[in-house]
PDB file of N, CA and C in Angstrom:
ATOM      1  N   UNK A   1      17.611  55.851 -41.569  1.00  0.00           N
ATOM      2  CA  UNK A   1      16.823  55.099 -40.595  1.00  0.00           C
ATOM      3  C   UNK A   1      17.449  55.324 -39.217  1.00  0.00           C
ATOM      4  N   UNK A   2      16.850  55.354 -37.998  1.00  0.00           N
ATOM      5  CA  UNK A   2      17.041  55.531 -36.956  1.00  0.00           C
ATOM      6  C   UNK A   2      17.666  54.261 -36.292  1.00  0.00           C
ATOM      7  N   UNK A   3      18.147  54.788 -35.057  1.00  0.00           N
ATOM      8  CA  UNK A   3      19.436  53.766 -34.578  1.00  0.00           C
ATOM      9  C   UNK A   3      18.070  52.444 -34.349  1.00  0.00           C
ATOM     10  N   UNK A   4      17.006  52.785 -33.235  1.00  0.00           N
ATOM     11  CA  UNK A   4      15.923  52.012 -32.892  1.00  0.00           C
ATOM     12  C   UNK A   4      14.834  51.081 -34.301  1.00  0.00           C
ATOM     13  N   UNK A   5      14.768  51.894 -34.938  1.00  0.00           N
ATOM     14  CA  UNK A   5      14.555  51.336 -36.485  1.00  0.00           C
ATOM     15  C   UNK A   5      15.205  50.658 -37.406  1.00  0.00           C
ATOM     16  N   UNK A   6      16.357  50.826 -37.316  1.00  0.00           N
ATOM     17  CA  UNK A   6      17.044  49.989 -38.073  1.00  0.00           C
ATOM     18  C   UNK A   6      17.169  48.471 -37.131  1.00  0.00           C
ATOM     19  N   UNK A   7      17.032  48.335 -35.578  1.00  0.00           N
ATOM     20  CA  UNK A   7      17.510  47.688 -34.936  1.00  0.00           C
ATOM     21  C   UNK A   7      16.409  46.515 -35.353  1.00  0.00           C
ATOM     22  N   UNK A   8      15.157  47.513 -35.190  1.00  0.00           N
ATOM     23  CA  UNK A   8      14.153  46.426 -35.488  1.00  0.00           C
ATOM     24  C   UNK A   8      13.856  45.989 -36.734  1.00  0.00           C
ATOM     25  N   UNK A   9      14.024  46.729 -37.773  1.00  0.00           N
ATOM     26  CA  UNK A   9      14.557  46.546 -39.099  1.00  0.00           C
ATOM     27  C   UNK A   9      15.241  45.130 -38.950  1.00  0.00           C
ATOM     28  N   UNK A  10      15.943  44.970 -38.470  1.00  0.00           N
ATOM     29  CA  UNK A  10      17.284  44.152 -38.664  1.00  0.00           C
ATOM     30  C   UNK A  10      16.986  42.608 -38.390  1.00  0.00           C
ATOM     31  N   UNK A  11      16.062  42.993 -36.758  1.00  0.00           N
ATOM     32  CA  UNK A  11      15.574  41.858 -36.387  1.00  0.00           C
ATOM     33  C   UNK A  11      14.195  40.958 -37.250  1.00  0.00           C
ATOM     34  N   UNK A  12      13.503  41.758 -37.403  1.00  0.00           N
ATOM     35  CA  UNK A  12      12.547  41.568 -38.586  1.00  0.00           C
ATOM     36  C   UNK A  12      12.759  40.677 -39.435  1.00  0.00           C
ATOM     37  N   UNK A  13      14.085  41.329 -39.950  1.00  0.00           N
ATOM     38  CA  UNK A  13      14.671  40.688 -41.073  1.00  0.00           C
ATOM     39  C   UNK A  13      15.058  38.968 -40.758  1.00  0.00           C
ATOM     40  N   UNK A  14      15.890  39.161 -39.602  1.00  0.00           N
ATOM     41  CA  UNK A  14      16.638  37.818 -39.017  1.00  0.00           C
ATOM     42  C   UNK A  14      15.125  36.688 -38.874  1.00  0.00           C
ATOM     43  N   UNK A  15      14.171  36.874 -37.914  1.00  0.00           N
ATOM     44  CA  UNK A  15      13.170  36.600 -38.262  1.00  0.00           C
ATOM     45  C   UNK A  15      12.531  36.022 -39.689  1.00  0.00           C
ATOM     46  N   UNK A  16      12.498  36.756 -40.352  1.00  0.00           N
ATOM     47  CA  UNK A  16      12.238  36.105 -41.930  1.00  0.00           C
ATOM     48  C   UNK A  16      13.102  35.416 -42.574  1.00  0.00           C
ATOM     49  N   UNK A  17      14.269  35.198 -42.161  1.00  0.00           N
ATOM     50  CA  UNK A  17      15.584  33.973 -42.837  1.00  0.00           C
ATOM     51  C   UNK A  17      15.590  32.920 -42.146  1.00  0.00           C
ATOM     52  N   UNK A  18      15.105  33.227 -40.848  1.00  0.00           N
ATOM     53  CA  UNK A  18      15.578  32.032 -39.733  1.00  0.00           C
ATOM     54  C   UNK A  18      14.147  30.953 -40.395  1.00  0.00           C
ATOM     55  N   UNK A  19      12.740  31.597 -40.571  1.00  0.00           N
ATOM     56  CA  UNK A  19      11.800  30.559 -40.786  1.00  0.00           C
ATOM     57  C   UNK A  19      12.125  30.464 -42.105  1.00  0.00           C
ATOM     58  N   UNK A  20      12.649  31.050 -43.244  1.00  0.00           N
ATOM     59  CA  UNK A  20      12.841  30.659 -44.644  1.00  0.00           C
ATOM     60  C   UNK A  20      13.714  29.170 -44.646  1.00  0.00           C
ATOM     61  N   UNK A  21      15.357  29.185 -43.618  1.00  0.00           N
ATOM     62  CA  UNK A  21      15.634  28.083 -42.882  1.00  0.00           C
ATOM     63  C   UNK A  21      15.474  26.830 -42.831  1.00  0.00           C
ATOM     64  N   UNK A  22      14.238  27.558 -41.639  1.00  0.00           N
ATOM     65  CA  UNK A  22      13.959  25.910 -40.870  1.00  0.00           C
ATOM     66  C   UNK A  22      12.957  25.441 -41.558  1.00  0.00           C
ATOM     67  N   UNK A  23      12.010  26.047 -42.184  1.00  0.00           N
ATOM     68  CA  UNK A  23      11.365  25.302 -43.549  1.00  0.00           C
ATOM     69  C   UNK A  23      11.937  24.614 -44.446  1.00  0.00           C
ATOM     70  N   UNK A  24      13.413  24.483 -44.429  1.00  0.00           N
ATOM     71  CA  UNK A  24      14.311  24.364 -45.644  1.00  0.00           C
ATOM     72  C   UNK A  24      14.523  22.616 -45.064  1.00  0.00           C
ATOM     73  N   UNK A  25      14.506  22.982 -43.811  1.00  0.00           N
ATOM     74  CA  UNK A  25      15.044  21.868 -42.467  1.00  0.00           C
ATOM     75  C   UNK A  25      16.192  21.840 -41.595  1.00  0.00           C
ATOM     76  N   UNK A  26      16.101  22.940 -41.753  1.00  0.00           N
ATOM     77  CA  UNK A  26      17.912  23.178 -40.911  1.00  0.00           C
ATOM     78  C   UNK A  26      17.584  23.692 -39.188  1.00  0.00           C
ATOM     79  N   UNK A  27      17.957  23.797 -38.734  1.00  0.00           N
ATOM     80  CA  UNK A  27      17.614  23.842 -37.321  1.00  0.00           C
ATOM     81  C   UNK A  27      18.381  25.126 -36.737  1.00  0.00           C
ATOM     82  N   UNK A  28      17.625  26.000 -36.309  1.00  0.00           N
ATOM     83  CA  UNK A  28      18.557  27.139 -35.776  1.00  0.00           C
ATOM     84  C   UNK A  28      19.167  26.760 -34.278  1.00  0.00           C
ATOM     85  N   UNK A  29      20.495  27.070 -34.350  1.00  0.00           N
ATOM     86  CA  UNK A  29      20.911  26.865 -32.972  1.00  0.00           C
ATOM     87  C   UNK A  29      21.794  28.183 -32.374  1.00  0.00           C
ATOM     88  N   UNK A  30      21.728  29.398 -33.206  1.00  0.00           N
ATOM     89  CA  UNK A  30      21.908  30.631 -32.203  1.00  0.00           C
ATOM     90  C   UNK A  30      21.656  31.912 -33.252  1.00  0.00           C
ATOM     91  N   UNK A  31      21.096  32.520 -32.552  1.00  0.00           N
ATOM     92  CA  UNK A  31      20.690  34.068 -33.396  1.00  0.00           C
ATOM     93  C   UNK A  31      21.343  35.085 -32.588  1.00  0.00           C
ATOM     94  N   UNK A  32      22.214  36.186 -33.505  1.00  0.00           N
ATOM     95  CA  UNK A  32      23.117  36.873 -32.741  1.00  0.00           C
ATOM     96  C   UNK A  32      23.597  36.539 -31.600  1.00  0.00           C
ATOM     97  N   UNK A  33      24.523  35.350 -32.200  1.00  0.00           N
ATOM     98  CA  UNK A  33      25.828  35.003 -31.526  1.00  0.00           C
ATOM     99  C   UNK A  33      27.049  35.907 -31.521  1.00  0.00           C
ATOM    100  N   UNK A  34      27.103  36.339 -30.165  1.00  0.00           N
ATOM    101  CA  UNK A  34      28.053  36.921 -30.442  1.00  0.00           C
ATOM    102  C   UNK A  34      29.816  36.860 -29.531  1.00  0.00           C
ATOM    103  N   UNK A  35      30.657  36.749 -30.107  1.00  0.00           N
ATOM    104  CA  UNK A  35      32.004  36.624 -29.432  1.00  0.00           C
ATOM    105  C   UNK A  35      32.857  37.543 -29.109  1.00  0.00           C
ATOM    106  N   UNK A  36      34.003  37.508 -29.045  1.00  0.00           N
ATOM    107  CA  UNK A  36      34.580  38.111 -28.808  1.00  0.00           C
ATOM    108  C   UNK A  36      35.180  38.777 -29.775  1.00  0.00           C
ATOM    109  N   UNK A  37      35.572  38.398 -31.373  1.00  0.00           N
ATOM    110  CA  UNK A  37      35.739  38.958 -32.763  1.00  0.00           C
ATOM    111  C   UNK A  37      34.043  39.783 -33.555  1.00  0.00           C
ATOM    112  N   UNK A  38      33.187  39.398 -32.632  1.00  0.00           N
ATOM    113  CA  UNK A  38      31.921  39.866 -33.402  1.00  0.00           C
ATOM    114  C   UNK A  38      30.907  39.093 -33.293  1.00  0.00           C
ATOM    115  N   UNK A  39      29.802  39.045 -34.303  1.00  0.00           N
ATOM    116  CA  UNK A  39      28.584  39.000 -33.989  1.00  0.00           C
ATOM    117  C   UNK A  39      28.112  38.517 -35.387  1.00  0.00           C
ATOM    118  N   UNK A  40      27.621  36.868 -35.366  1.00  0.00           N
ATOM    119  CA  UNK A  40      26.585  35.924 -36.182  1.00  0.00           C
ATOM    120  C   UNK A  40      25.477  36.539 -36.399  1.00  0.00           C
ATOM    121  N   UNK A  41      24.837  37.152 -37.382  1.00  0.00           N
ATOM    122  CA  UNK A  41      23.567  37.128 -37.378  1.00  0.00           C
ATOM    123  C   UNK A  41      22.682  35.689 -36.841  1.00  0.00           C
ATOM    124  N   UNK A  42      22.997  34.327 -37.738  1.00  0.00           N
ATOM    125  CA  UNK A  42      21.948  33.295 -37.919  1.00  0.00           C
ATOM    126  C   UNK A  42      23.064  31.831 -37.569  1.00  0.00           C
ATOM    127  N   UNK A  43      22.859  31.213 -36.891  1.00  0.00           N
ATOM    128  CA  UNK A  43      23.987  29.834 -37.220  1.00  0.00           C
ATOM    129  C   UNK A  43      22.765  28.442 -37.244  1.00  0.00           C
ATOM    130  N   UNK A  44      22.884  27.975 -38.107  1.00  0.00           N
ATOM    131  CA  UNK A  44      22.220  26.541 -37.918  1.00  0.00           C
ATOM    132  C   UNK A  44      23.133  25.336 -38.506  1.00  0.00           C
ATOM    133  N   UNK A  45      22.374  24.309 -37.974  1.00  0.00           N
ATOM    134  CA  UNK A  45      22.803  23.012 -37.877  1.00  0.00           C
ATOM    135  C   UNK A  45      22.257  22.379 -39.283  1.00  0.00           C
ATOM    136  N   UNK A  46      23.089  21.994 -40.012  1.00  0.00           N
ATOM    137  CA  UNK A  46      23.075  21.158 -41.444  1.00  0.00           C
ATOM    138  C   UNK A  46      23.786  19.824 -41.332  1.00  0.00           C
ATOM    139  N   UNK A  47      22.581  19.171 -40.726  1.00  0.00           N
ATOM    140  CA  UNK A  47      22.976  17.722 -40.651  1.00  0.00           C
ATOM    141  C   UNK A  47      24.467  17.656 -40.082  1.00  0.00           C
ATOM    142  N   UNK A  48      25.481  17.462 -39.986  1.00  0.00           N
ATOM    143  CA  UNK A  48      26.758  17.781 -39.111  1.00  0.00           C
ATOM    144  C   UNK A  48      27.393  18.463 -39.023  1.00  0.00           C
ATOM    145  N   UNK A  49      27.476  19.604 -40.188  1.00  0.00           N
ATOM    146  CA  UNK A  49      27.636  20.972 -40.378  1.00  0.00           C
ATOM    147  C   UNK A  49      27.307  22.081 -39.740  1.00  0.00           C
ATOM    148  N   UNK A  50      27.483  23.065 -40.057  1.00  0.00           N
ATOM    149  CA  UNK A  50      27.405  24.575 -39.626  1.00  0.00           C
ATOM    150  C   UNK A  50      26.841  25.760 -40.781  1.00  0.00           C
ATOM    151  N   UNK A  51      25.904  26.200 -40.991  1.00  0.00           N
ATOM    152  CA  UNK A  51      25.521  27.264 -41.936  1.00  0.00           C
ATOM    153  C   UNK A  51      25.868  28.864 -40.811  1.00  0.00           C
ATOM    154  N   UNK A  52      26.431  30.147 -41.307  1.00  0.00           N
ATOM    155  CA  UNK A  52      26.785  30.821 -40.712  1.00  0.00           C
ATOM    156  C   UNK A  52      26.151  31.821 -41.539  1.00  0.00           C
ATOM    157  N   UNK A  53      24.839  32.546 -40.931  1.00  0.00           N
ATOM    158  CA  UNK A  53      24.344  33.648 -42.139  1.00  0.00           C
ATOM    159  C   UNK A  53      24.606  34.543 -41.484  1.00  0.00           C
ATOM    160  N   UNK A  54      24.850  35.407 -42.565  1.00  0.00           N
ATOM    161  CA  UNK A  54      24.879  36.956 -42.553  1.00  0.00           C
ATOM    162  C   UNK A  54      23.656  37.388 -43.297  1.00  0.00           C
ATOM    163  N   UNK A  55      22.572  37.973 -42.382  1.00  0.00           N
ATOM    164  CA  UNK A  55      21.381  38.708 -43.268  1.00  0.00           C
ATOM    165  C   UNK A  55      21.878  40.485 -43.109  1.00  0.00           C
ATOM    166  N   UNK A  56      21.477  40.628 -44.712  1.00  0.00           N
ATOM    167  CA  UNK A  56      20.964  42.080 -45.200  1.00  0.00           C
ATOM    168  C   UNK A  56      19.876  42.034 -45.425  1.00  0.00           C
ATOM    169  N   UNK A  57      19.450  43.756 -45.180  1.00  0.00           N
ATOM    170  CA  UNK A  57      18.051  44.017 -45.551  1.00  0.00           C
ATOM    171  C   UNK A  57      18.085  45.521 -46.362  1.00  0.00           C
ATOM    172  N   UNK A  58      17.359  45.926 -47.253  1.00  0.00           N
ATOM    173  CA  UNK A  58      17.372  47.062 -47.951  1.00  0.00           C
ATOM    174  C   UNK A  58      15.842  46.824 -49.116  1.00  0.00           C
ATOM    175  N   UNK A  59      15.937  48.025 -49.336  1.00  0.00           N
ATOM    176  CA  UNK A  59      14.916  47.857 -50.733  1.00  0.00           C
ATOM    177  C   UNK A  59      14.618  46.937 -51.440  1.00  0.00           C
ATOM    178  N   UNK A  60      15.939  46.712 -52.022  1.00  0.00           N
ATOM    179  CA  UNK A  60      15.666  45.581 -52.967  1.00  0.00           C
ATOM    180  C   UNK A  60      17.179  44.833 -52.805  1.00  0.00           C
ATOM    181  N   UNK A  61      17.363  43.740 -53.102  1.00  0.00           N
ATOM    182  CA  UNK A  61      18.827  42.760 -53.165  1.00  0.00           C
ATOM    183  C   UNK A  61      19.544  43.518 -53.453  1.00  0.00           C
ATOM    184  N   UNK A  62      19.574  44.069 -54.317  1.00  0.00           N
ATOM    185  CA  UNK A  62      21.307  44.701 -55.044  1.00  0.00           C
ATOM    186  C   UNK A  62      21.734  45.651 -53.533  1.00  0.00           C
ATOM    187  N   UNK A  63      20.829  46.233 -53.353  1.00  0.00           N
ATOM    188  CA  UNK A  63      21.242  47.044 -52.259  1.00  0.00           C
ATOM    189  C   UNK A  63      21.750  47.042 -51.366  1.00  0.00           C
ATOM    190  N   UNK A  64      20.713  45.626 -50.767  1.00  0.00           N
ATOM    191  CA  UNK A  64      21.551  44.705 -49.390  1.00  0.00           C
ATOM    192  C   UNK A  64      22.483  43.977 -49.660  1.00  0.00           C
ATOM    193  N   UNK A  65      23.022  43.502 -50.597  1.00  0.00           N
ATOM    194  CA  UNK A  65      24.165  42.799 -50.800  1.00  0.00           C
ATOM    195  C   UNK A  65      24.984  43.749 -50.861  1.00  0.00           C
ATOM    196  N   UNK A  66      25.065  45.296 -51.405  1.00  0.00           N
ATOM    197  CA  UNK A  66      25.654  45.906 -51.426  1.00  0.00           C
ATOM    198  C   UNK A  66      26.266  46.417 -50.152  1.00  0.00           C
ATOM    199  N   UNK A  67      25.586  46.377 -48.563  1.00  0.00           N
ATOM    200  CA  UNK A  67      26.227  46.554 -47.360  1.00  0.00           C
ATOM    201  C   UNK A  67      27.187  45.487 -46.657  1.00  0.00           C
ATOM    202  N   UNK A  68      27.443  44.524 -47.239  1.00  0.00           N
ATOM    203  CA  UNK A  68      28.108  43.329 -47.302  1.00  0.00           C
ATOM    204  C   UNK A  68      29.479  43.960 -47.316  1.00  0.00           C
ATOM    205  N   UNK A  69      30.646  44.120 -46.312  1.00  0.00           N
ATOM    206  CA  UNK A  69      31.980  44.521 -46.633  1.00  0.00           C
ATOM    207  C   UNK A  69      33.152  43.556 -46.351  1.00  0.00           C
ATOM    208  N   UNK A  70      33.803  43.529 -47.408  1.00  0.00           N
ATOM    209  CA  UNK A  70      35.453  42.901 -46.630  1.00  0.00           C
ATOM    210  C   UNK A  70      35.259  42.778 -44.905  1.00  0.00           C
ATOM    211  N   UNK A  71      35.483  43.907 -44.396  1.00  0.00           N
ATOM    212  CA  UNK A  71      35.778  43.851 -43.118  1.00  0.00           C
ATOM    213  C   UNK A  71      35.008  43.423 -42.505  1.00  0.00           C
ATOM    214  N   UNK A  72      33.623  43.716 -42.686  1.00  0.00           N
ATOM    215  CA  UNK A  72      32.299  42.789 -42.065  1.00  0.00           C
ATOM    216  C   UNK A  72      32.500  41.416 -42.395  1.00  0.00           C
ATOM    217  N   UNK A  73      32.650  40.793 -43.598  1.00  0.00           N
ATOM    218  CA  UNK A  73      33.299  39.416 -43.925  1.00  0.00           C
ATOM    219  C   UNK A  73      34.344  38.676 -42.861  1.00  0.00           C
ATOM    220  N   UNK A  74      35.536  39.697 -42.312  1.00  0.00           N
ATOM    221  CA  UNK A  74      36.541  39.396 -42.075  1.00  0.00           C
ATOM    222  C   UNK A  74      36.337  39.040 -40.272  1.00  0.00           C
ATOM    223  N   UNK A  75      35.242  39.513 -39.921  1.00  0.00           N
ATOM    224  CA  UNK A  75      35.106  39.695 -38.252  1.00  0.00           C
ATOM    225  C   UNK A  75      34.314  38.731 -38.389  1.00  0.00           C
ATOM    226  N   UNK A  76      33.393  38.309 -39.181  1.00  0.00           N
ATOM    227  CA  UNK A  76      31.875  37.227 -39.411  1.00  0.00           C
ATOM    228  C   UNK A  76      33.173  35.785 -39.382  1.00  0.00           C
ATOM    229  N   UNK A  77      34.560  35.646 -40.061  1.00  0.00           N
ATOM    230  CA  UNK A  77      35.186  34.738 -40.272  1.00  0.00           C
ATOM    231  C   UNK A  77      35.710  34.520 -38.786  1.00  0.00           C
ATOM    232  N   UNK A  78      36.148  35.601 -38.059  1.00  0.00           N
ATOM    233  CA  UNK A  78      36.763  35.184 -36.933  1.00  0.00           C
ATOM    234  C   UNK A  78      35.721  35.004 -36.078  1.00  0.00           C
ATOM    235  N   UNK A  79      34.632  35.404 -35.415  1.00  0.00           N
ATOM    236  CA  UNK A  79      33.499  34.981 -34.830  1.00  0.00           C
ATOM    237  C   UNK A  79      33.204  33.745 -34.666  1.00  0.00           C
ATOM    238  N   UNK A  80      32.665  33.082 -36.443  1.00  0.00           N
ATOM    239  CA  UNK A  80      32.900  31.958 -36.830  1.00  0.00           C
ATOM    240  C   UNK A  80      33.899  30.600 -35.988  1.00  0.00           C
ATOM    241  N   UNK A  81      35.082  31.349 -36.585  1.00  0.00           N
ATOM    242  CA  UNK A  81      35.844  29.944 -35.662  1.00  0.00           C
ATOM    243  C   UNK A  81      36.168  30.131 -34.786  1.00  0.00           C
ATOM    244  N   UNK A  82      35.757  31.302 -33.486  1.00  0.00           N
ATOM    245  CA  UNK A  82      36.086  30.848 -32.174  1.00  0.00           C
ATOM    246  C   UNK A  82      34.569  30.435 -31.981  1.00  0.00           C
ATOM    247  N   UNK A  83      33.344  30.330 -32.659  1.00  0.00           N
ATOM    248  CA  UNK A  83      32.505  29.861 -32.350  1.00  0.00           C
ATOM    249  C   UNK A  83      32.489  27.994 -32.759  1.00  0.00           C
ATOM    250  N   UNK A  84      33.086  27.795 -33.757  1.00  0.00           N
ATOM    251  CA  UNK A  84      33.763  25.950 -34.019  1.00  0.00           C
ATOM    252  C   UNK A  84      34.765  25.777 -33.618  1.00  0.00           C
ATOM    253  N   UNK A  85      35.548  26.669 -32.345  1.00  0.00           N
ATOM    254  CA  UNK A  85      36.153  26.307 -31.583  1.00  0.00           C
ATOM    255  C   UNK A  85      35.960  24.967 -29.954  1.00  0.00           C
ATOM    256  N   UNK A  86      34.335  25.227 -29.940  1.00  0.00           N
ATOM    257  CA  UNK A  86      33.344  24.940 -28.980  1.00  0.00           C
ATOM    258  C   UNK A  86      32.685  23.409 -29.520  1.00  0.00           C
ATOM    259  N   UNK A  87      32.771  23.340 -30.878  1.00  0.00           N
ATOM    260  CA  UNK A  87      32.487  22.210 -31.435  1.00  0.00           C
ATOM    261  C   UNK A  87      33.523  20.940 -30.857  1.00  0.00           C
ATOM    262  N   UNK A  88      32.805  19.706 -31.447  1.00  0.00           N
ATOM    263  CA  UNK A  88      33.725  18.539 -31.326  1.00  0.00           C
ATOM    264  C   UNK A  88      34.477  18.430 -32.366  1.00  0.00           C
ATOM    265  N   UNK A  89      34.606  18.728 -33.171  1.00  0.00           N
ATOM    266  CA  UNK A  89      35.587  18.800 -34.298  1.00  0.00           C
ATOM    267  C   UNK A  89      36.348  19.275 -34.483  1.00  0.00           C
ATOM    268  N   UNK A  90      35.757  21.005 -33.648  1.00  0.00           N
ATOM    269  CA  UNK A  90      36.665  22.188 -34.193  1.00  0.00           C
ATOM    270  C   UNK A  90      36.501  22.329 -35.216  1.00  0.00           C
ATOM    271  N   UNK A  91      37.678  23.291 -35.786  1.00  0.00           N
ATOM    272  CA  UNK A  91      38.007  23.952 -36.729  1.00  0.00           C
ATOM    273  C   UNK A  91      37.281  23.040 -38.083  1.00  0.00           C
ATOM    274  N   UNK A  92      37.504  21.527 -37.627  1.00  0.00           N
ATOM    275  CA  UNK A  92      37.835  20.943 -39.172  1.00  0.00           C
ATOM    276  C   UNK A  92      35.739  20.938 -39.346  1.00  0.00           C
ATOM    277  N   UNK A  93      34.970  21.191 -38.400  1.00  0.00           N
ATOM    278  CA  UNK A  93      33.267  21.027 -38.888  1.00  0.00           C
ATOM    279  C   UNK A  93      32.753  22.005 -39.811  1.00  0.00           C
ATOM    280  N   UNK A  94      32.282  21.046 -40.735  1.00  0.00           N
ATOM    281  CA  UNK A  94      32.463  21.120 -42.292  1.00  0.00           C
ATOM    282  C   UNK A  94      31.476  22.706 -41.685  1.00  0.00           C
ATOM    283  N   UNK A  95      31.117  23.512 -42.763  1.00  0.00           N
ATOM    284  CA  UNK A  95      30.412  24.976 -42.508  1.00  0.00           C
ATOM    285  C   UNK A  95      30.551  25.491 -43.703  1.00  0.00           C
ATOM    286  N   UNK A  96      30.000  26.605 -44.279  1.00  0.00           N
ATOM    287  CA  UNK A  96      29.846  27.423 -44.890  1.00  0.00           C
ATOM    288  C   UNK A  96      29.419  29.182 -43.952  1.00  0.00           C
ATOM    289  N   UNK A  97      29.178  29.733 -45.259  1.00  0.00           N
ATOM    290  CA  UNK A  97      29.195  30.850 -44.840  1.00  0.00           C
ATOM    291  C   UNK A  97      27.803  31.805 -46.321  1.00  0.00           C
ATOM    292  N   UNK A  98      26.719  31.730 -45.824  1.00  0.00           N
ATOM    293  CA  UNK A  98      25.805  32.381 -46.864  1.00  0.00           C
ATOM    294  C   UNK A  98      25.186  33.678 -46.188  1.00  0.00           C
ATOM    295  N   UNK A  99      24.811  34.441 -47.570  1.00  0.00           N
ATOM    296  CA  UNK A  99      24.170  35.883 -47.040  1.00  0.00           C
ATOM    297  C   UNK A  99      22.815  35.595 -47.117  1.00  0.00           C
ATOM    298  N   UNK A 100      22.282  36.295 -46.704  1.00  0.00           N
ATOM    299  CA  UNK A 100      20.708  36.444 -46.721  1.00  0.00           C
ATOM    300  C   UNK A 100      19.940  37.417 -47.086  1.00  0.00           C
ATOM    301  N   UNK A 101      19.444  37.937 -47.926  1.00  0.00           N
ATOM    302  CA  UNK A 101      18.928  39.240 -48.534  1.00  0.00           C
ATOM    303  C   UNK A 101      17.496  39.421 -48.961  1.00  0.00           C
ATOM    304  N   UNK A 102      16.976  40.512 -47.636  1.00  0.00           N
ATOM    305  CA  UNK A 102      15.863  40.806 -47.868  1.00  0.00           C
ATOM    306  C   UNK A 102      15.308  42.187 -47.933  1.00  0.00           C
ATOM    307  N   UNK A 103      14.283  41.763 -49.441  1.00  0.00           N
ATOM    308  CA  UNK A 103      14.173  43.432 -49.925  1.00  0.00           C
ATOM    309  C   UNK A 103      12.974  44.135 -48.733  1.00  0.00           C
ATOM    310  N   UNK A 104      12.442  44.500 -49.351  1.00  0.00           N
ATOM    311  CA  UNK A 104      11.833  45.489 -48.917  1.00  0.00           C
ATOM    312  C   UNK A 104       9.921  45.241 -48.837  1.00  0.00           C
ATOM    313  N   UNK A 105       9.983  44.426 -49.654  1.00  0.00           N
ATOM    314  CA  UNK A 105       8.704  43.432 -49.374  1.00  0.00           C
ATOM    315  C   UNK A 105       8.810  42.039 -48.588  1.00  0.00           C
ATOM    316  N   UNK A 106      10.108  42.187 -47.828  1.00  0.00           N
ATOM    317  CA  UNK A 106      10.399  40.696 -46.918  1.00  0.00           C
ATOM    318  C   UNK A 106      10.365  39.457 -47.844  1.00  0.00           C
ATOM    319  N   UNK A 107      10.596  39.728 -49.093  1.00  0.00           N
ATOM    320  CA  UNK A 107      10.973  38.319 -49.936  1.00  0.00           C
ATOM    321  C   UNK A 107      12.615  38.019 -49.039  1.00  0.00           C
ATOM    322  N   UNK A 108      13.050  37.068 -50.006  1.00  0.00           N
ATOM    323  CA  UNK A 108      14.462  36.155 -49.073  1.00  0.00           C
ATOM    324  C   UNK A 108      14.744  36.227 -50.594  1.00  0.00           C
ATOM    325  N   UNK A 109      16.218  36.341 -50.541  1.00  0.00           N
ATOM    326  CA  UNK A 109      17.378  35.488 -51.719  1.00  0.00           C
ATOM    327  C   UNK A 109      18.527  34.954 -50.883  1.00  0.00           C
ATOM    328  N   UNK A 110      18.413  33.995 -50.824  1.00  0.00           N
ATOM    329  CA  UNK A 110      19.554  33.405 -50.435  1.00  0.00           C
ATOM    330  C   UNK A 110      20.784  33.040 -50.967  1.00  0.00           C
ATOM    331  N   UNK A 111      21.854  33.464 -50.711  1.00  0.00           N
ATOM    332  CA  UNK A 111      23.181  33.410 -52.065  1.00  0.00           C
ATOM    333  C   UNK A 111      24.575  32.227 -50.746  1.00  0.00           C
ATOM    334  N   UNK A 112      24.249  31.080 -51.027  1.00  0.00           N
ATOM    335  CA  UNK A 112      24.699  29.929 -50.460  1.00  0.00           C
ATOM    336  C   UNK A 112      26.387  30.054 -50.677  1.00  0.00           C
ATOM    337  N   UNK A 113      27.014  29.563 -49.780  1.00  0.00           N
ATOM    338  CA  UNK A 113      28.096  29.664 -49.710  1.00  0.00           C
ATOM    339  C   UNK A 113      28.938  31.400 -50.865  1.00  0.00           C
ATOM    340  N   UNK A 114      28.953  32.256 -50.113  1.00  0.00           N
ATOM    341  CA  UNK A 114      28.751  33.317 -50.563  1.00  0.00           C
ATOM    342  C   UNK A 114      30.074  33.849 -50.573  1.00  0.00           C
ATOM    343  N   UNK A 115      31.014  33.502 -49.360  1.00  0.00           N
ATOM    344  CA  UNK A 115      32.019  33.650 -49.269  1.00  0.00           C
ATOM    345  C   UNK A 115      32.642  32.579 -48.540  1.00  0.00           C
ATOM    346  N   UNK A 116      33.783  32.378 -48.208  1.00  0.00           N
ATOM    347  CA  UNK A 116      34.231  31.603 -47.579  1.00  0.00           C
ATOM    348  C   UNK A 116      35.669  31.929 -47.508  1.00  0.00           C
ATOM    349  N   UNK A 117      36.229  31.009 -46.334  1.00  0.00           N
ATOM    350  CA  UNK A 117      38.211  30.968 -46.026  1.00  0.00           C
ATOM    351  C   UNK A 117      38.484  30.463 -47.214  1.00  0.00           C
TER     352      UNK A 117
END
């Protein structure tokens, strides 16, 4: 896929998690957030919490979960908390961390707390 195709690919995608979401009732409060360690796909607000998605997109799930790496994990973690750095809580606001995976017919699987510190 092309650099411009995949881009919109990507966004597409973000698009179809963010309303899967806020249908759910969660409230988006930044789409590609990005810091100084990297770049949020999705962050919303869970009642006093923090949800922090990472969406994939590919054919089918196995696939997109399959672009999911350690090191992509590891920059999504530091992003993360200089982004609940900004919070009133800080560090300690409760959050998770879920993927988002969408095939290729724009279905959603959502795999909730997926990884975490």
């Amino acid at each position: 896929m092309t650099g411009a195709r995949s881009y919109h690919a990507g966004v597409a995608a973000e698009e179809i998690v963010a309303r899967h979401y806020q249908q759910r009732g969660l409230v988006l409060r930044e789409q590609r957030w990005r810091g100084t360690a990297g770049e949020v796909d999705l962050i919303f607000a869970e009642g006093a919490g923090l949800v922090f998605v990472e969406v994939k997109a590919s054919d089918n799930f196995e696939s997109a979960a399959a672009h999911l790496r350690p090191r992509q994990m590891e920059r999504i973690y530091a992003a993360a908390s200089e982004y609940l750095g900004q919070m009133p809580l800080g560090q300690a606001t409760e959050s998770r961390f879920d993927v988002a995976l969408v095939d290729g017919t724009g279905q959603v699987e959502i795999l909730e707390a997926a990884f975490g510190i």
